[in-house]
PDB file of N, CA and C in Angstrom:
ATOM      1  N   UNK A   1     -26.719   4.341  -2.483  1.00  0.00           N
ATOM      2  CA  UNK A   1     -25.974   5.506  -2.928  1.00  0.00           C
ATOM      3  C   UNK A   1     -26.517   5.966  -4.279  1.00  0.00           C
ATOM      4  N   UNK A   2     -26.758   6.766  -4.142  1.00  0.00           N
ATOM      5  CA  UNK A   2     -27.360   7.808  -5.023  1.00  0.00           C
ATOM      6  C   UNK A   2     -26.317   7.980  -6.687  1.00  0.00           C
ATOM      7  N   UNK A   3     -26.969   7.455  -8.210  1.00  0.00           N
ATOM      8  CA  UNK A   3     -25.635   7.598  -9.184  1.00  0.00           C
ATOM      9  C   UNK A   3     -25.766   9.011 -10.019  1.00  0.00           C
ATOM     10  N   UNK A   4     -25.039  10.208 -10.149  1.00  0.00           N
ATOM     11  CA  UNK A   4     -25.393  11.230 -10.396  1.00  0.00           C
ATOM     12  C   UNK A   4     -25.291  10.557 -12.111  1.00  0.00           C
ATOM     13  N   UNK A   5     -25.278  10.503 -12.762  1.00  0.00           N
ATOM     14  CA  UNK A   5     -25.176  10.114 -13.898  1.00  0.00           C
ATOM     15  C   UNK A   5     -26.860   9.631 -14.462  1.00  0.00           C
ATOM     16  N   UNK A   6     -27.782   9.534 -13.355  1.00  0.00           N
ATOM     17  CA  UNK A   6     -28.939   9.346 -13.975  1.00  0.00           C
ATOM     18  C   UNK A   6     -29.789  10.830 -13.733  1.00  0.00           C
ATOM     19  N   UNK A   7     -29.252  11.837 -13.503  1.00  0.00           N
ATOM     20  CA  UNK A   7     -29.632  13.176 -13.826  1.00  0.00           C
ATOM     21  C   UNK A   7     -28.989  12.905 -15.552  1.00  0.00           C
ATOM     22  N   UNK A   8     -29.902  13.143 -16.232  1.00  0.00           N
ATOM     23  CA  UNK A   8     -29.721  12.960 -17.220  1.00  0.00           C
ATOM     24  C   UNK A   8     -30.892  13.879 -17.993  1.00  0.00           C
ATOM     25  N   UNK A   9     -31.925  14.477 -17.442  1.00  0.00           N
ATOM     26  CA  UNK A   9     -32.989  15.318 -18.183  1.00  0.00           C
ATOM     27  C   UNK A   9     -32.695  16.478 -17.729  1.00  0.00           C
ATOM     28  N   UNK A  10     -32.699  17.592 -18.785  1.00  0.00           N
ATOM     29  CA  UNK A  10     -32.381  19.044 -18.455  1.00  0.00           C
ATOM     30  C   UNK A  10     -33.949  19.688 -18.559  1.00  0.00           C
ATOM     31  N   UNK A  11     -34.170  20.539 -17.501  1.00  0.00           N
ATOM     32  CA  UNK A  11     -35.461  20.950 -16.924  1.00  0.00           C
ATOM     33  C   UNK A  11     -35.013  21.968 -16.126  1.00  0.00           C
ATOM     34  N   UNK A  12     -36.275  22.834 -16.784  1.00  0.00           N
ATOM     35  CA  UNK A  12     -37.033  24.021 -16.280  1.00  0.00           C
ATOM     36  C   UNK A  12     -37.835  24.695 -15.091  1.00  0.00           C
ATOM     37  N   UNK A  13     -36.907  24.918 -13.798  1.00  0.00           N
ATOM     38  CA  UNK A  13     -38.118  25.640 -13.004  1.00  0.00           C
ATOM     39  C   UNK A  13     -38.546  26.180 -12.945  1.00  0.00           C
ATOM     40  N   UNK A  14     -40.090  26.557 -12.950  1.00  0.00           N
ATOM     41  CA  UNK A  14     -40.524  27.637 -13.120  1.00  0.00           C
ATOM     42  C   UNK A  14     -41.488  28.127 -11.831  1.00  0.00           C
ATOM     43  N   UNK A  15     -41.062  29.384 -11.769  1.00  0.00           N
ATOM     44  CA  UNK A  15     -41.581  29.815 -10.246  1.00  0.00           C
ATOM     45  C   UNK A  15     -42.900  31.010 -10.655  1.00  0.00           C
ATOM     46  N   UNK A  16     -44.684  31.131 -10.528  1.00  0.00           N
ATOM     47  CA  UNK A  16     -45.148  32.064 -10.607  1.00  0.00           C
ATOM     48  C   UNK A  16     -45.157  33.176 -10.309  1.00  0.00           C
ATOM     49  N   UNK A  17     -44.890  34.157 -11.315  1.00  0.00           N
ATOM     50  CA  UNK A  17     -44.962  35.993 -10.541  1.00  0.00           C
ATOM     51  C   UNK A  17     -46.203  36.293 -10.381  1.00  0.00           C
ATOM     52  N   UNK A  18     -46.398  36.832  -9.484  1.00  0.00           N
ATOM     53  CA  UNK A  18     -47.502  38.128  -9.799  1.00  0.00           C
ATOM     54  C   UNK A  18     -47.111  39.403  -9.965  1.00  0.00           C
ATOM     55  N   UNK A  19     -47.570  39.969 -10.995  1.00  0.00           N
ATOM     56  CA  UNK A  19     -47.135  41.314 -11.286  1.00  0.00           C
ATOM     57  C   UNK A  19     -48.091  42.434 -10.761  1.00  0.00           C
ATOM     58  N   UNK A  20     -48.022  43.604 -10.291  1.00  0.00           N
ATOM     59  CA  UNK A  20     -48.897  44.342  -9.761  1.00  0.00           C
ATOM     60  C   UNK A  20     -50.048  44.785 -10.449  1.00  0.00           C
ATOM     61  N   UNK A  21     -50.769  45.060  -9.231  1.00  0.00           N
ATOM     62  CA  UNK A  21     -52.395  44.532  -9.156  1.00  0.00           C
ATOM     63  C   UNK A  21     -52.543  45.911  -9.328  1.00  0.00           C
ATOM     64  N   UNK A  22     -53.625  46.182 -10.534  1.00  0.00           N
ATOM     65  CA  UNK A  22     -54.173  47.448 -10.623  1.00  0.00           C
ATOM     66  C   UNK A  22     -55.653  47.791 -10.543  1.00  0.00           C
ATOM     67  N   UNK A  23     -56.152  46.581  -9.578  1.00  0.00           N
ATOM     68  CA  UNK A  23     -57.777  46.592  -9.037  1.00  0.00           C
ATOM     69  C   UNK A  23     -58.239  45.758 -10.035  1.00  0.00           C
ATOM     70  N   UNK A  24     -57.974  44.729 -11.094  1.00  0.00           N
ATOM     71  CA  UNK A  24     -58.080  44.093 -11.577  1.00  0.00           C
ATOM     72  C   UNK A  24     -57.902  43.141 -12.187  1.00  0.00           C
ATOM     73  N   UNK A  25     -57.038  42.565 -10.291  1.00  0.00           N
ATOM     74  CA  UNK A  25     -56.156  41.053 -10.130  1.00  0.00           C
ATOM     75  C   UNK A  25     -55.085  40.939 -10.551  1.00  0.00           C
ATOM     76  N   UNK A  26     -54.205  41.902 -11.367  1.00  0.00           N
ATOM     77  CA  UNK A  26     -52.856  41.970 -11.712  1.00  0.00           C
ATOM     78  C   UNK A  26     -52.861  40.647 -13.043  1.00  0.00           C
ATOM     79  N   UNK A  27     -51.513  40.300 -13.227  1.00  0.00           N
ATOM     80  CA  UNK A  27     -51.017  39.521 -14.013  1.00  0.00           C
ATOM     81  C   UNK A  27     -50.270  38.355 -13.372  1.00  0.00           C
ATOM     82  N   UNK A  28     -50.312  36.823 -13.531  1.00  0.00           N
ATOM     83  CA  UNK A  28     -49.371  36.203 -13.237  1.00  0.00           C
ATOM     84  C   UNK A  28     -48.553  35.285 -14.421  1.00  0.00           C
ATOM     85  N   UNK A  29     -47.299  35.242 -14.257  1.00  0.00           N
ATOM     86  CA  UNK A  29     -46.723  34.691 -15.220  1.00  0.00           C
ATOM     87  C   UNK A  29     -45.635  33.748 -14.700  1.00  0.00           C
ATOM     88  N   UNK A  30     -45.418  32.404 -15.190  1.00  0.00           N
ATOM     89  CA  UNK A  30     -44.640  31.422 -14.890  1.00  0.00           C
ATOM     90  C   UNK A  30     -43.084  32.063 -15.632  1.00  0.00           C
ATOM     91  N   UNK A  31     -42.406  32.055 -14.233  1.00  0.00           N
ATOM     92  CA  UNK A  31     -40.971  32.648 -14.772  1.00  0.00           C
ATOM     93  C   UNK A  31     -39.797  31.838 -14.561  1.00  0.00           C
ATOM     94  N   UNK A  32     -38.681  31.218 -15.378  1.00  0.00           N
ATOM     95  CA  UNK A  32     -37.960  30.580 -14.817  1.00  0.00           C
ATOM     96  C   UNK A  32     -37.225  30.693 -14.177  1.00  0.00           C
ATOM     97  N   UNK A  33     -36.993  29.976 -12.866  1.00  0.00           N
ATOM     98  CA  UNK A  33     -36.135  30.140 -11.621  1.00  0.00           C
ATOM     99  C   UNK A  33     -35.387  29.655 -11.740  1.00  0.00           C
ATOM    100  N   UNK A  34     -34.776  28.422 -12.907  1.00  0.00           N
ATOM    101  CA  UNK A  34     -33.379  27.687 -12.453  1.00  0.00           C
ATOM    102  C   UNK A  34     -34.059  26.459 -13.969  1.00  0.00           C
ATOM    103  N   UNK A  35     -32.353  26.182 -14.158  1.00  0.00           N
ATOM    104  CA  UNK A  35     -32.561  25.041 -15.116  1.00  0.00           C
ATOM    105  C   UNK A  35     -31.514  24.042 -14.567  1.00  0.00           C
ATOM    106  N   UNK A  36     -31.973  23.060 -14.458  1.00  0.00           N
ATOM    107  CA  UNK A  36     -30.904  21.690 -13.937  1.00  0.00           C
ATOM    108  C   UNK A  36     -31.373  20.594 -14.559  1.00  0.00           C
ATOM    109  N   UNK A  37     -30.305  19.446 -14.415  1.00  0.00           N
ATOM    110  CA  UNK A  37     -30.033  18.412 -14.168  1.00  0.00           C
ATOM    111  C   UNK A  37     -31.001  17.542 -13.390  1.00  0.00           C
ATOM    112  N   UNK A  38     -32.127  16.815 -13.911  1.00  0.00           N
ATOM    113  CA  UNK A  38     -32.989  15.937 -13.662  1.00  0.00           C
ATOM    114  C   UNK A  38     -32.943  13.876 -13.909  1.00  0.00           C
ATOM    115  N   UNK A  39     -33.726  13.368 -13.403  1.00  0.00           N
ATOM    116  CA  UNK A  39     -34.180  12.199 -13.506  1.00  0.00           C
ATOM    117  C   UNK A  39     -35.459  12.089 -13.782  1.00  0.00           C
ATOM    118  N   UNK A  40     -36.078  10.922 -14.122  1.00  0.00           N
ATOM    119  CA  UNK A  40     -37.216  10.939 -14.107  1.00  0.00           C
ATOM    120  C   UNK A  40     -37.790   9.615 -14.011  1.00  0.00           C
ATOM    121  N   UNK A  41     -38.400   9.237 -12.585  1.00  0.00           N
ATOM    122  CA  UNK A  41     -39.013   8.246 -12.279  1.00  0.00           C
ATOM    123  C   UNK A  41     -40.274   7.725 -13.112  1.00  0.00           C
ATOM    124  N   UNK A  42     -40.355   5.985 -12.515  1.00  0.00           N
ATOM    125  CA  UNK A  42     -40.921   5.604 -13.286  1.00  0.00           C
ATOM    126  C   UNK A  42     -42.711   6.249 -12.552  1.00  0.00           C
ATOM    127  N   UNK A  43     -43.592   6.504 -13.802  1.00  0.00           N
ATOM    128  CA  UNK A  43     -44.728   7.306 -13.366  1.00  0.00           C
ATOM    129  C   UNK A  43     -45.548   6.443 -12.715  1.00  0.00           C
ATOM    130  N   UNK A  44     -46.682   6.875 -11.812  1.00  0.00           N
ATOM    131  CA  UNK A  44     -47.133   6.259 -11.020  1.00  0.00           C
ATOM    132  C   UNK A  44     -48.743   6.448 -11.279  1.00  0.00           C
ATOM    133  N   UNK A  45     -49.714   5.651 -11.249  1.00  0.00           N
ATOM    134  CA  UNK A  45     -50.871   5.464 -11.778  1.00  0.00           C
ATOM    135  C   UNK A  45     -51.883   4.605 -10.528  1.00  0.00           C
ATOM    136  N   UNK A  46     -52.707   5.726 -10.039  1.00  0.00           N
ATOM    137  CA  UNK A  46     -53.811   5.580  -9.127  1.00  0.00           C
ATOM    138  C   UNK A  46     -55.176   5.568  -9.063  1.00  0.00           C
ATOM    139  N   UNK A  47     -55.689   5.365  -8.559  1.00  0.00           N
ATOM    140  CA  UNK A  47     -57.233   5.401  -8.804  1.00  0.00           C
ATOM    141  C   UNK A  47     -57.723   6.702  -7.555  1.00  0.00           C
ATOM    142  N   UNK A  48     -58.444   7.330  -8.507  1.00  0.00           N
ATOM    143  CA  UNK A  48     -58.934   8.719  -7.189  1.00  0.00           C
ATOM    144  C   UNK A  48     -60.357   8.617  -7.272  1.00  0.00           C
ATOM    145  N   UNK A  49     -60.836   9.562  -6.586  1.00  0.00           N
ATOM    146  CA  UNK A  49     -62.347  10.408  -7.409  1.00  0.00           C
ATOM    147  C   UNK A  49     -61.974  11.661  -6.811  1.00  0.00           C
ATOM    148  N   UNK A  50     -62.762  12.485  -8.080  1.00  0.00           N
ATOM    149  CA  UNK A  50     -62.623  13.659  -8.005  1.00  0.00           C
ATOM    150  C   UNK A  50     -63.694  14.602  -7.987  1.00  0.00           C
ATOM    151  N   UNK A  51     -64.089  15.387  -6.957  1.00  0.00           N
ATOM    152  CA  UNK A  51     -65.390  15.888  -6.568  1.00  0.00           C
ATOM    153  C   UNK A  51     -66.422  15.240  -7.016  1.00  0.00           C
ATOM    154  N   UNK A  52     -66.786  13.962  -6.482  1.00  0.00           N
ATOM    155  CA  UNK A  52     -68.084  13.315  -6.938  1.00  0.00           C
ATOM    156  C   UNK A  52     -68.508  13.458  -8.174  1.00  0.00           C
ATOM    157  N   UNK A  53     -67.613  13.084  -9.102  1.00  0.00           N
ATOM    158  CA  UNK A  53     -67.527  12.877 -10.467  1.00  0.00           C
ATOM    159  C   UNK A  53     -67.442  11.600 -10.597  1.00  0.00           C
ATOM    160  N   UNK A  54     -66.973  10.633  -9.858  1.00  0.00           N
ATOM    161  CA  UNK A  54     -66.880   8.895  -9.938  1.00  0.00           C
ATOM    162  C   UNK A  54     -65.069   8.860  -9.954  1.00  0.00           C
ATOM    163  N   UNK A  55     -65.219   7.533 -10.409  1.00  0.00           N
ATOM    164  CA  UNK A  55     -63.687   7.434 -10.673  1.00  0.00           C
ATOM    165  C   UNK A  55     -62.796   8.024 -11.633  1.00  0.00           C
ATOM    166  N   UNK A  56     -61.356   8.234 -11.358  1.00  0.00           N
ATOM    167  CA  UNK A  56     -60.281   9.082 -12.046  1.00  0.00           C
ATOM    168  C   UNK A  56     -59.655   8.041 -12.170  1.00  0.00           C
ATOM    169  N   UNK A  57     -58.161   8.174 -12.719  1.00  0.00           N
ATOM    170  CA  UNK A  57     -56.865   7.881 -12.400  1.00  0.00           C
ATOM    171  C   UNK A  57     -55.939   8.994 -12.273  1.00  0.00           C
ATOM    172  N   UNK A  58     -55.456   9.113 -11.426  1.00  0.00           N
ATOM    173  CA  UNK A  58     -54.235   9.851 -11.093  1.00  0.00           C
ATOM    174  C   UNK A  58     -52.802   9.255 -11.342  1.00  0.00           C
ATOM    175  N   UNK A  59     -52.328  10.298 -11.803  1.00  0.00           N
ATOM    176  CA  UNK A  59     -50.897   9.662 -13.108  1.00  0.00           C
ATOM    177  C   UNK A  59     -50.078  10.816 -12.484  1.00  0.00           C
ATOM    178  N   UNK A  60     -49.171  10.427 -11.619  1.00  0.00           N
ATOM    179  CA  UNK A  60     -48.413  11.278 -11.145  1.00  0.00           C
ATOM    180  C   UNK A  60     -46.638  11.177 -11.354  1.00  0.00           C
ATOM    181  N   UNK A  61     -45.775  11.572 -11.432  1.00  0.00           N
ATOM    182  CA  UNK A  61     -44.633  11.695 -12.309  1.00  0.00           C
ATOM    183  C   UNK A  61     -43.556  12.269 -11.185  1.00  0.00           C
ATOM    184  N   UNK A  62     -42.318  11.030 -10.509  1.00  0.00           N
ATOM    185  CA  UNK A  62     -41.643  11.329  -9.742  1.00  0.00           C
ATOM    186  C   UNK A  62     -40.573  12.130 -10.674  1.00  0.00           C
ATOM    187  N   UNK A  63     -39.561  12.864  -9.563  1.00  0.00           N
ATOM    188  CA  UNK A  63     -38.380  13.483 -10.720  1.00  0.00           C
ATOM    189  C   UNK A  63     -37.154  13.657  -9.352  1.00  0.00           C
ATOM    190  N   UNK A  64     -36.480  13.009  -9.632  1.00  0.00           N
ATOM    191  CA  UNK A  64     -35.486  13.731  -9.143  1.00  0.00           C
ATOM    192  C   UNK A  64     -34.362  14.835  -9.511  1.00  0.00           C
ATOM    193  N   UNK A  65     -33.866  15.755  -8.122  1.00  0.00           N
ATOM    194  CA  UNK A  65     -33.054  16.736  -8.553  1.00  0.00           C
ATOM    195  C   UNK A  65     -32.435  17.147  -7.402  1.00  0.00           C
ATOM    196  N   UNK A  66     -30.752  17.586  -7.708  1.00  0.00           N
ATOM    197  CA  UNK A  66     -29.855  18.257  -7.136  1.00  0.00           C
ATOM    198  C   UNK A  66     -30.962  19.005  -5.927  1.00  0.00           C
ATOM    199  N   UNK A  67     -30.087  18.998  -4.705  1.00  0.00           N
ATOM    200  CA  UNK A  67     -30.985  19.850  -3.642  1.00  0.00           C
ATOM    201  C   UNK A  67     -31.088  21.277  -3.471  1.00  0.00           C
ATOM    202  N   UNK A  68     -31.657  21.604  -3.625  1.00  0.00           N
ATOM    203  CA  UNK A  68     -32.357  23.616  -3.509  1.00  0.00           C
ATOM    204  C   UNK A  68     -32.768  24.071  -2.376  1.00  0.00           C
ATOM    205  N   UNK A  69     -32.542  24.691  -1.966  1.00  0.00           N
ATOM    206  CA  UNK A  69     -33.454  25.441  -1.436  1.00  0.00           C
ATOM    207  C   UNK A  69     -34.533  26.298  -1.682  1.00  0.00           C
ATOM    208  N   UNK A  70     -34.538  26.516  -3.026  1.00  0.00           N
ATOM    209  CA  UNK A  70     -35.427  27.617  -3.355  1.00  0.00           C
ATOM    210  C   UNK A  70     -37.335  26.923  -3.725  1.00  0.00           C
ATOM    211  N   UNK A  71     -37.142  25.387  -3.822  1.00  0.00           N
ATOM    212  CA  UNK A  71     -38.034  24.714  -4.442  1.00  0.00           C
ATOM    213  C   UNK A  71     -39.337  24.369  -3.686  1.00  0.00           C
ATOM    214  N   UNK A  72     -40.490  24.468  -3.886  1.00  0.00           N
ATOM    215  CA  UNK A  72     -41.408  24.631  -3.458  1.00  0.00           C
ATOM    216  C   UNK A  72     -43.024  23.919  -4.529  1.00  0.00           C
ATOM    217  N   UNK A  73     -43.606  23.695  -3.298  1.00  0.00           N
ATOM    218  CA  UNK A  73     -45.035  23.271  -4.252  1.00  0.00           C
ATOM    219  C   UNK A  73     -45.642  24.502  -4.878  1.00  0.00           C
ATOM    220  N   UNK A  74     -46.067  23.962  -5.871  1.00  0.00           N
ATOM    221  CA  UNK A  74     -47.039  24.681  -7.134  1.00  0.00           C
ATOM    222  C   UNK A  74     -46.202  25.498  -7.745  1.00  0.00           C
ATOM    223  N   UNK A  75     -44.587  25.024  -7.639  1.00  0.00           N
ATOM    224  CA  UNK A  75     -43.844  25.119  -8.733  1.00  0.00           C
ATOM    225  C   UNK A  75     -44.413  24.415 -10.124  1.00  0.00           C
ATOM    226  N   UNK A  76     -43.486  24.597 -11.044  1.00  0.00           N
ATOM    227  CA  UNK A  76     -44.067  23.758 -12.303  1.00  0.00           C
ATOM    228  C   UNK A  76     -42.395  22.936 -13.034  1.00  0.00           C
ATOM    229  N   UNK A  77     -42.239  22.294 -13.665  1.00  0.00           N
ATOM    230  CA  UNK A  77     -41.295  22.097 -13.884  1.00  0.00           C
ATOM    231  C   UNK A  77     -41.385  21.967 -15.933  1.00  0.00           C
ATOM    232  N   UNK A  78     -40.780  22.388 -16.247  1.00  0.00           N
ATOM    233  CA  UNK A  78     -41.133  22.379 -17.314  1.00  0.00           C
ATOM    234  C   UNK A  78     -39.968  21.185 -18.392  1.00  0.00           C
ATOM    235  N   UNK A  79     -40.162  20.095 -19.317  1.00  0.00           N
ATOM    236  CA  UNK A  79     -39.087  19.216 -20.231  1.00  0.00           C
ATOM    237  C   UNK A  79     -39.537  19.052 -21.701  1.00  0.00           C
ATOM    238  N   UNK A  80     -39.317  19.581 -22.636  1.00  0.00           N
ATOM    239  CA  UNK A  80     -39.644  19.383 -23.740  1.00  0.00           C
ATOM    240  C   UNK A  80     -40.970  19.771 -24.424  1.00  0.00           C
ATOM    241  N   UNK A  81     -41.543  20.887 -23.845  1.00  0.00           N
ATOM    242  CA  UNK A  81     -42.757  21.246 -23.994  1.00  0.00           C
ATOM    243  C   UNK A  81     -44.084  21.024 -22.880  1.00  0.00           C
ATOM    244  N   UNK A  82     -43.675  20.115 -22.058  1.00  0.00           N
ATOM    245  CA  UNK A  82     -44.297  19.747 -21.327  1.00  0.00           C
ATOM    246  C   UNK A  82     -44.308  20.026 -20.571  1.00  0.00           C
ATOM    247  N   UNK A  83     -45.343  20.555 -19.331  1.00  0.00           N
ATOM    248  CA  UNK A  83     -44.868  21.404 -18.097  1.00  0.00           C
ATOM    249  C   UNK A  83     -45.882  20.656 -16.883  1.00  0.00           C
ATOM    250  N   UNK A  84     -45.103  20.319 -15.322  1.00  0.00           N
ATOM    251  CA  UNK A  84     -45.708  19.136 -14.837  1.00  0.00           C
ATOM    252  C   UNK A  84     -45.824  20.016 -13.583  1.00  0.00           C
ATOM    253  N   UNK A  85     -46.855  20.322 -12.614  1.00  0.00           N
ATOM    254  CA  UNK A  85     -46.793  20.932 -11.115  1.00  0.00           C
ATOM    255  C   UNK A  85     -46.338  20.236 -10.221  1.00  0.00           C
ATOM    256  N   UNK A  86     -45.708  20.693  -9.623  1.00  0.00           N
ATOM    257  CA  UNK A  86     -45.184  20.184  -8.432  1.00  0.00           C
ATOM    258  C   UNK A  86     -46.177  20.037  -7.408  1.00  0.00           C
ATOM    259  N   UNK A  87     -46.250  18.587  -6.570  1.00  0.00           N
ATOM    260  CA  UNK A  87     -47.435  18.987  -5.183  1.00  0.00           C
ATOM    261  C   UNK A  87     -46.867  18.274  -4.309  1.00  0.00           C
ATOM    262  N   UNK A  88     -45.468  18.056  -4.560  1.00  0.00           N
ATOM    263  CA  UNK A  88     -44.796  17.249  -2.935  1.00  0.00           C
ATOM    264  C   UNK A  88     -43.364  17.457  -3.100  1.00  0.00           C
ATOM    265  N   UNK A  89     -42.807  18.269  -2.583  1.00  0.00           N
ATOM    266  CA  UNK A  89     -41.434  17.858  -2.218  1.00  0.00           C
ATOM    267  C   UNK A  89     -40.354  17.005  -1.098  1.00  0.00           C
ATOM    268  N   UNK A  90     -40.075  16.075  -1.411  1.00  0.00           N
ATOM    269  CA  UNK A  90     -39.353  14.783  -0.115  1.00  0.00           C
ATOM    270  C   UNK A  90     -37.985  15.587  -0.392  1.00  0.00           C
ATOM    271  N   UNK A  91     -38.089  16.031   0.834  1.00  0.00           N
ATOM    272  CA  UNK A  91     -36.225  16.636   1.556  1.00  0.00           C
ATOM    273  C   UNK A  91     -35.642  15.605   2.491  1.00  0.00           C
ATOM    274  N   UNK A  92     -36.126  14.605   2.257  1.00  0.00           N
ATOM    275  CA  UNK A  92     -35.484  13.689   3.595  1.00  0.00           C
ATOM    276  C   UNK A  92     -34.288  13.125   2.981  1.00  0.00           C
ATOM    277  N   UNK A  93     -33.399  13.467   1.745  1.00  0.00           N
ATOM    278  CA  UNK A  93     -32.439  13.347   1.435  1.00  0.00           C
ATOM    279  C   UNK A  93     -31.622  14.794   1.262  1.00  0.00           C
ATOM    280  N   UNK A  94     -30.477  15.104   2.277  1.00  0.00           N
ATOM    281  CA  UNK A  94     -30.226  16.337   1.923  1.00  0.00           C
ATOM    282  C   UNK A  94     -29.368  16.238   0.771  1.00  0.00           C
ATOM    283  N   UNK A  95     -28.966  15.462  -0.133  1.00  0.00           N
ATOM    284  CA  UNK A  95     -28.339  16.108  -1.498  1.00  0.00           C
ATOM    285  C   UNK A  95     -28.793  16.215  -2.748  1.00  0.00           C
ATOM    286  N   UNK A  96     -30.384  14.764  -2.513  1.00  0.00           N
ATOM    287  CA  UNK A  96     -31.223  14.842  -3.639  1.00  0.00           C
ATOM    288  C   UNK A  96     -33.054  14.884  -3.521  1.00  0.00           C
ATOM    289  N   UNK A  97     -33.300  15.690  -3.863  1.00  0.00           N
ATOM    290  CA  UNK A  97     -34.881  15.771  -2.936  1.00  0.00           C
ATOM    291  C   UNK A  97     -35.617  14.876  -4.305  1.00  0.00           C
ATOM    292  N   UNK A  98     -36.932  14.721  -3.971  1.00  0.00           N
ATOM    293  CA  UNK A  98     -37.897  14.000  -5.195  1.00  0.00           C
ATOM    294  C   UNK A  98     -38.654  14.666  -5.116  1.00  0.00           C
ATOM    295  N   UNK A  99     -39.677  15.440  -6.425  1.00  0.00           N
ATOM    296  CA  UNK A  99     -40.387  16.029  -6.590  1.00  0.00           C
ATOM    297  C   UNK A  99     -41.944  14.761  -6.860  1.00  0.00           C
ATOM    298  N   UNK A 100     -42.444  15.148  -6.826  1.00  0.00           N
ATOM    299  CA  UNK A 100     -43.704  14.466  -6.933  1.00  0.00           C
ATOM    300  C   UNK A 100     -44.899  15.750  -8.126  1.00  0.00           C
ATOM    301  N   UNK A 101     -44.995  15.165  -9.040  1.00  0.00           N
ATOM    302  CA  UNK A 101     -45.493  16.393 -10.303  1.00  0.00           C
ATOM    303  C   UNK A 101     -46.612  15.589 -11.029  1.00  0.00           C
ATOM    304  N   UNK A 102     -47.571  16.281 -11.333  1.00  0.00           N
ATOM    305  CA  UNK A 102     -48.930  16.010 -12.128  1.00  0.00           C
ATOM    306  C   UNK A 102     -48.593  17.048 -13.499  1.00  0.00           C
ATOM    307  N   UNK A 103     -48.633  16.444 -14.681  1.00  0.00           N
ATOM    308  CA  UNK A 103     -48.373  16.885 -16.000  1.00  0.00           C
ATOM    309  C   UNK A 103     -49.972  18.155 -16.138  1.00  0.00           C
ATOM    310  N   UNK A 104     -49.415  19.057 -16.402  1.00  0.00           N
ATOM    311  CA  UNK A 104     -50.459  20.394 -16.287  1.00  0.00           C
ATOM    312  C   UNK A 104     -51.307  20.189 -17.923  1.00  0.00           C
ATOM    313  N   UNK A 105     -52.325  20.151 -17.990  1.00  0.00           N
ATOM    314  CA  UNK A 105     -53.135  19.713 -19.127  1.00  0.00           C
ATOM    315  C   UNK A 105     -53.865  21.291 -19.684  1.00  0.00           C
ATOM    316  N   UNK A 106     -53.507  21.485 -20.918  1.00  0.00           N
ATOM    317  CA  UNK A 106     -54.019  23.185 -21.169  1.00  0.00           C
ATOM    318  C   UNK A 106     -55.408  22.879 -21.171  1.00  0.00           C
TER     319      UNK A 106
END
């Protein structure tokens, strides 16, 4: 059973616009879609490669949150300055889904 009391991080969704295209790709801008009530799992640390570059690590950052409908990959989620993409959403819980997020590096 699920303890709502470990939503405990307040976070930022942010959903990309595109703004209209005037033959020179338009504008896109990360806009926020919703602020809630988060968790935040413990992060997870892999070994990849990445286009025949050799080895990586991949450092990926579970989160849980209240269930949406509106939520989707290559969302971004944004906590304290920090803003993490979304690339998996698990709905196999309908009241709390887990996001699966890679911290976006400027």
């Amino acid at each position: 059973m699920f303890n709502p009391a470990k939503l405990n991080k307040r976070v930022t969704l942010l959903q990309l616009t595109r703004g209209e295209d005037d033959g020179f790709g338009g504008t896109t801008t990360w806009t926020a879609a919703a602020t809630v009530w988060c968790e935040f799992l413990k992060a997870r640390v892999s070994p990849s490669i990445i286009a025949d570059d050799g080895a990586a690590i991949l450092i990926t950052q579970g989160m849980r949150v209240r269930a949406r409908s509106d939520i989707e990959k290559g969302w971004r989620v944004e906590y304290k300055g920090h803003q993490y993409e979304v690339y998996d959403v698990d709905r196999s819980d309908s009241e709390i889904y887990v996001l699966t997020t890679q911290e976006v590096r400027a």
